[in-house]
Protein backbone atom coordinates (compact mmCIF):
# COMPACT_ATOMS: atom_id res chain seq x y z
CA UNK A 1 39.46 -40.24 -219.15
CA UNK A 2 35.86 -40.11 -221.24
CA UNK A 3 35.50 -37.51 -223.80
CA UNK A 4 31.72 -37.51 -222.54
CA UNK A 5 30.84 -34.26 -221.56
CA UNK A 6 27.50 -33.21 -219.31
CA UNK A 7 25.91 -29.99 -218.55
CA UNK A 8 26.06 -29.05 -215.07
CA UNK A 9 22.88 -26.66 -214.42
CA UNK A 10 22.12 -25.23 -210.78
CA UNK A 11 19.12 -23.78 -210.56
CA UNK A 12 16.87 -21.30 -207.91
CA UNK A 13 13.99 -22.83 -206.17
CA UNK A 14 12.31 -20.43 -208.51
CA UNK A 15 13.73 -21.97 -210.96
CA UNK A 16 15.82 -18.79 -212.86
CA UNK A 17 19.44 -20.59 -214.08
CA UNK A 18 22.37 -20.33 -211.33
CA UNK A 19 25.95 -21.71 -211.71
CA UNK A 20 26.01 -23.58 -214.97
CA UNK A 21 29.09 -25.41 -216.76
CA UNK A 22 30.16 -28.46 -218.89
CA UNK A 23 31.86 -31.31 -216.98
CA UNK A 24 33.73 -34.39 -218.55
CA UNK A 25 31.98 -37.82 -217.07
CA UNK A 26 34.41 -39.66 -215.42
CA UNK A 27 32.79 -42.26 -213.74
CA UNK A 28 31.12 -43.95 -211.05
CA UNK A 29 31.27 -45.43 -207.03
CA UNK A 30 29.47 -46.01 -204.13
CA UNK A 31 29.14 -42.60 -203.54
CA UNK A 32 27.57 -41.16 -207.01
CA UNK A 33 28.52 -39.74 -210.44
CA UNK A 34 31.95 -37.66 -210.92
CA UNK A 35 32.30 -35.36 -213.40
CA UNK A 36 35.53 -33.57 -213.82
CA UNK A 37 36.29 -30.13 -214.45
CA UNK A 38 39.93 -28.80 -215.87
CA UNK A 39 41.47 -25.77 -215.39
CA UNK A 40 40.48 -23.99 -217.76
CA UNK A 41 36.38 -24.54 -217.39
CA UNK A 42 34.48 -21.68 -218.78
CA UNK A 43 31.33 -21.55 -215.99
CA UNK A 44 28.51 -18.55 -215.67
CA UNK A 45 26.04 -17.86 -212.72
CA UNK A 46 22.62 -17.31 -214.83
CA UNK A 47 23.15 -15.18 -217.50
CA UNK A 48 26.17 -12.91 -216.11
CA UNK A 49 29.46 -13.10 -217.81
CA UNK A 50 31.60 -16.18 -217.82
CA UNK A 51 34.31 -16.93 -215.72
CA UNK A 52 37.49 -19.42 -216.50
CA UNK A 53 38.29 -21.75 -213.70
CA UNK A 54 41.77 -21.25 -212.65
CA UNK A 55 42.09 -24.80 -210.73
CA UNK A 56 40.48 -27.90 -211.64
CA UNK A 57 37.94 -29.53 -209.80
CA UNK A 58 36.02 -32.95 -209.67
CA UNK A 59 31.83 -33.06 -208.84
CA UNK A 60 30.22 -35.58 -207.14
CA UNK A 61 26.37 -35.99 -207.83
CA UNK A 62 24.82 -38.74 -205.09
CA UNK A 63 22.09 -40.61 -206.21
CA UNK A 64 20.21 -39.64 -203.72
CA UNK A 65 20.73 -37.25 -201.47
CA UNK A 66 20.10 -33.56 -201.07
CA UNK A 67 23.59 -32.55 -201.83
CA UNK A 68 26.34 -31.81 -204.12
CA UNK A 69 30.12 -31.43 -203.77
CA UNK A 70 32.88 -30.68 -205.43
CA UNK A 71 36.88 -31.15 -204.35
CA UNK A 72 39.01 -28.50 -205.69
CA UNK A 73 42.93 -29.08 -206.48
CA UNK A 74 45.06 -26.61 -204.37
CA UNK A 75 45.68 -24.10 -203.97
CA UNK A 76 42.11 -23.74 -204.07
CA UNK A 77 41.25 -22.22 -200.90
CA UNK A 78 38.32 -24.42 -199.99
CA UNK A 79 39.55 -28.15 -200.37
CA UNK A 80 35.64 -29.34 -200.57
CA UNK A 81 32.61 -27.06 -201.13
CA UNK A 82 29.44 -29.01 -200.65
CA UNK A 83 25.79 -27.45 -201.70
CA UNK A 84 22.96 -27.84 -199.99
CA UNK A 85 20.81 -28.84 -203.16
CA UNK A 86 17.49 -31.35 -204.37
CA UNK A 87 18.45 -34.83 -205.58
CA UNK A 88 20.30 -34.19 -208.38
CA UNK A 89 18.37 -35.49 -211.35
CA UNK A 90 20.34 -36.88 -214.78
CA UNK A 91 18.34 -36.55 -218.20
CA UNK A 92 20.05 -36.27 -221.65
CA UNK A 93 23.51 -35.63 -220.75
CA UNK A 94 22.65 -33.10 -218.26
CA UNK A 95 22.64 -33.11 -214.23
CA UNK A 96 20.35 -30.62 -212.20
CA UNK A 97 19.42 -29.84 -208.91
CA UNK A 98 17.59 -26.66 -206.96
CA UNK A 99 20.93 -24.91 -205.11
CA UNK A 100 18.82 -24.56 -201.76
CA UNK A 101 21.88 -21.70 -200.88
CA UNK A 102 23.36 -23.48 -197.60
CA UNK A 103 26.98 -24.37 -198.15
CA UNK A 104 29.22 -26.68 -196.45
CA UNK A 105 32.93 -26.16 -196.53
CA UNK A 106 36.35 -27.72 -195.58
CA UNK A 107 38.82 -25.00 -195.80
CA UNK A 108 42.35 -25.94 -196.70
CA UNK A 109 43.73 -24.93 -192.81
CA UNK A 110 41.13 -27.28 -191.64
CA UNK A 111 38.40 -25.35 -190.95
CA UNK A 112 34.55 -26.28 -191.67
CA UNK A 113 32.49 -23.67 -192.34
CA UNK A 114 28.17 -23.79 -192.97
CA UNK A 115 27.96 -20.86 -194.93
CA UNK A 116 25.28 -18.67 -196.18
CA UNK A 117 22.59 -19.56 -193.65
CA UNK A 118 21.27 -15.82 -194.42
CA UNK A 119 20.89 -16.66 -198.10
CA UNK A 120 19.10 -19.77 -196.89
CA UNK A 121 16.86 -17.76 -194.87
CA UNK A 122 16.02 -15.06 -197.04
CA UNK A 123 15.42 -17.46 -200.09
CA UNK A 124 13.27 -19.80 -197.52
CA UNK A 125 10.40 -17.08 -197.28
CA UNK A 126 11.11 -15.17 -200.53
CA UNK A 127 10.31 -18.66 -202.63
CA UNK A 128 8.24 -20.08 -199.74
CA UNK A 129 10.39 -23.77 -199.25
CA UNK A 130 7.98 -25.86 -198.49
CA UNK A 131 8.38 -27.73 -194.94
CA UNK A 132 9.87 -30.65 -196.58
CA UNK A 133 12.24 -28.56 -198.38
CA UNK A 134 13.70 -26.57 -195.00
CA UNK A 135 13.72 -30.08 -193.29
CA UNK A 136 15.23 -31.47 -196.16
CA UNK A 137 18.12 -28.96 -196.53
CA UNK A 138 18.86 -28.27 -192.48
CA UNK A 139 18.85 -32.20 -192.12
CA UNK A 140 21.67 -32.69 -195.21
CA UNK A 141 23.57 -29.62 -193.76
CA UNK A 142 23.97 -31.23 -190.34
CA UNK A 143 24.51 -34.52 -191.77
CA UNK A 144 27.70 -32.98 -194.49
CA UNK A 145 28.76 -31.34 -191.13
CA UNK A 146 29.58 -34.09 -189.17
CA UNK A 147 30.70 -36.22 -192.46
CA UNK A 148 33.24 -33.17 -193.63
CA UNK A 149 34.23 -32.54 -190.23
CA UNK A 150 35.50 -36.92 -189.36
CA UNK A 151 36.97 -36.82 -192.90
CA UNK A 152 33.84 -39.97 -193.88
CA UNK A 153 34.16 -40.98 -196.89
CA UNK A 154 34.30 -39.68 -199.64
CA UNK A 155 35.17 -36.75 -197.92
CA UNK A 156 38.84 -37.99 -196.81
CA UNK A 157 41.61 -37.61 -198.82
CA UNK A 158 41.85 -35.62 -202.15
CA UNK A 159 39.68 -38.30 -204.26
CA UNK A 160 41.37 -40.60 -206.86
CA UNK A 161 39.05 -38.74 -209.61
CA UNK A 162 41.19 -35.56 -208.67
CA UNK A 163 43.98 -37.00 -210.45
CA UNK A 164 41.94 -37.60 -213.86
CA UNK A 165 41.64 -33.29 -214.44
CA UNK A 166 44.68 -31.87 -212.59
């Protein structure tokens, strides 16, 4: 495993801090950059306490698509928890993206789950998304929908980067 650790920063459209952690780089595939996260992973949503990760969990960044996800070990109770989210961008051993508040999740019974379309919503006229930006994020939603739900990959089995940080 790489001793090469990144910054992961979500951020508001606004562009206040949201969930932000260190990940170890573990490599790359077809589908993007994963980053690994132990148990043990000390994360904060902007600038309220931390938290330590009880389970550990693996990131993947695409290169280009408005999404992020991340597969948690069990007994995490969501098995993949996808954000709705800008292209994440890479500069100086840091990843970042605009959380756009839509979730996508595969539950460990098997249930998917678009989540937080309220948030979405809310956010949409309180930042004023441009038209773009809704299109952007409803289109990605649907798309992680249908991809979650047939198991596509890489959203199949627990990933082989799982194994690196659990």
């Amino acid at each position: 495993m790489s001793s090469e650790i990144v910054n992961v920063v979500y951020r508001k459209y606004d562009g206040s801090l949201h969930w932000h952690h260190p990940a170890v780089l573990l490599g790359e595939d077809e589908h993007g950059v994963w980053t690994g996260c132990p148990v043990g992973t000390v994360a904060r949503r902007g600038h309220e306490s931390s938290v330590t990760w009880k389970h550990a969990s693996v990131m993947l960044f695409p290169r280009d698509a408005w999404w992020t996800a991340c597969f948690n070990a069990a007994p995490y109770k969501a098995e993949i928890y996808c954000d709705i989210s800008t292209v994440p961008q890479w500069r100086d051993g840091e990843v970042t993206m605009v959380d756009l508040d839509l979730d996508v999740l595969r539950m460990r019974d098997g249930r998917i789950i678009l989540d937080d379309e309220d948030e979405f919503e809310e956010h949409r006229v309180r930042y004023a998304y441009p038209p773009e930006v809704v299109d952007g994020a409803r289109a990605s939603a649907a798309l992680l929908l249908e991809a979650v739900t047939a198991r596509t990959e890489p959203f199949g089995p627990a990933p082989r980067w799982l194994s690196l940080v659990s």
